[in-house]
Every structure is written in C-alpha cells, then in structure tokens.
Protein backbone atom coordinates (compact mmCIF):
# COMPACT_ATOMS: atom_id res chain seq x y z
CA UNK A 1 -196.15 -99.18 -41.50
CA UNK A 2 -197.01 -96.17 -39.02
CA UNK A 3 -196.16 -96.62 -35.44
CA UNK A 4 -199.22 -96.36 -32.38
CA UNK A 5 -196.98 -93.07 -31.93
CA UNK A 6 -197.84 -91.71 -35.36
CA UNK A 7 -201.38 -93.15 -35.71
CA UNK A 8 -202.45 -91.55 -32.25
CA UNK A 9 -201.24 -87.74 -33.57
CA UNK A 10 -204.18 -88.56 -36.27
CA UNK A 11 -207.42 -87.02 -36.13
CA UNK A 12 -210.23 -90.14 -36.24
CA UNK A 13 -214.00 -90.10 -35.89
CA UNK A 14 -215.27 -91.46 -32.54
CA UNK A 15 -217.37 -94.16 -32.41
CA UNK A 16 -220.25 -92.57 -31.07
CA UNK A 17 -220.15 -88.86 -31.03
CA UNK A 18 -222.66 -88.07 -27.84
CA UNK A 19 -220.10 -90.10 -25.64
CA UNK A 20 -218.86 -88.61 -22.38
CA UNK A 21 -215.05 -89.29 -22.61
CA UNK A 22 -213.13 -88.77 -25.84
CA UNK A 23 -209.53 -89.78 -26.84
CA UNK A 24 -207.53 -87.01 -27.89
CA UNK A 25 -207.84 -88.35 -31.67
CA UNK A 26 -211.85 -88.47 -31.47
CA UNK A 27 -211.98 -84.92 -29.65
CA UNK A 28 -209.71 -83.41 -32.38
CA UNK A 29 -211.53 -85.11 -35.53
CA UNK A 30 -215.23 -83.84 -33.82
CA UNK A 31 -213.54 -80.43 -33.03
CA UNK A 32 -211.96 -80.57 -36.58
CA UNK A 33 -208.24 -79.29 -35.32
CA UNK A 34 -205.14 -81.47 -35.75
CA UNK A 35 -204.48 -83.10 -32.51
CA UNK A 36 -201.18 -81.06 -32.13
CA UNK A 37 -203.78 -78.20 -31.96
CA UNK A 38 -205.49 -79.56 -29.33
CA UNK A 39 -202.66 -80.26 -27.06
CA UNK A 40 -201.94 -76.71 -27.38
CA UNK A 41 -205.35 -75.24 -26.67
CA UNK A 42 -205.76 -77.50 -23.77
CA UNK A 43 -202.40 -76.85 -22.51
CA UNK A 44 -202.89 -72.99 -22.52
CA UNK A 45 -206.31 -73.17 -21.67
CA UNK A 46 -205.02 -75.24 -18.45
CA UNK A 47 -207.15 -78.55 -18.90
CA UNK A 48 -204.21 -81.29 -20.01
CA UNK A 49 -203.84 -84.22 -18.66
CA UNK A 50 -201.43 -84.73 -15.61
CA UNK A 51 -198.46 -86.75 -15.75
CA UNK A 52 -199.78 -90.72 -15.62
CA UNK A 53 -203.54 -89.76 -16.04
CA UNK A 54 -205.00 -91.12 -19.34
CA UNK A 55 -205.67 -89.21 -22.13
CA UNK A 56 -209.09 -88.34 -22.30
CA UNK A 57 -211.47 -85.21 -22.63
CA UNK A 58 -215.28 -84.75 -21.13
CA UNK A 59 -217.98 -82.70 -22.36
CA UNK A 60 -217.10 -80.21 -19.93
CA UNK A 61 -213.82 -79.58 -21.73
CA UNK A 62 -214.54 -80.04 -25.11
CA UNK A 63 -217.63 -76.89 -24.35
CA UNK A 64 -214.25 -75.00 -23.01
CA UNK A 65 -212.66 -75.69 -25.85
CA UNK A 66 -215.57 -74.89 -28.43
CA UNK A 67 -216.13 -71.28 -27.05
C-alpha cells in the first residue's frame, strides 16, 4: 500500500478544472508535468510555497507557469 507521501508525488485530475486554487497533484496532472517537475519550475521560477504555507497554486501561477 502507497504512503500519503507517495500518492501526493502523483499527478491526479482536479475535481473541477476552472477552480482558483489547485493542489500541487491537480496543477501538475492539468499542466501534464510530473509533480517533481513542477516543484522545480516553481522553485526556479520563484513562486513555491514558503515554509508552513499550504501547498497550493492560483491561476495567476499556473499562467506563469504555462508561458
């Protein structure tokens, strides 16, 4: 049986894909990255989360992310 740990590094779909705030799972599966990818490209791009924030992406940043 896979760990939350291991479940949360998969991509999933959201459950309604016009919804402001994303989990980092939902925001990888509609980006269609691995979610290892998008800690990267968030991370370089400046836009992770900050240490005790939850993990969540807007629009804004998933636009950022897009382009």
């Amino acid at each position: 049986m896979a760990s939350k740990y291991e479940l949360y590094e998969k991509p999933v779909p959201p459950t309604h894909p016009d919804q402001e705030y994303m989990s980092y799972p939902e925001t990888a599966w509609t980006l269609g990255c691995s979610v290892r990818t998008l800690r990267r490209t968030l991370k370089e791009l400046g836009l992770n989360a900050k240490v005790g924030q939850k993990i969540r992406t807007n629009r804004e940043v998933r636009a950022a992310i897009y382009q």
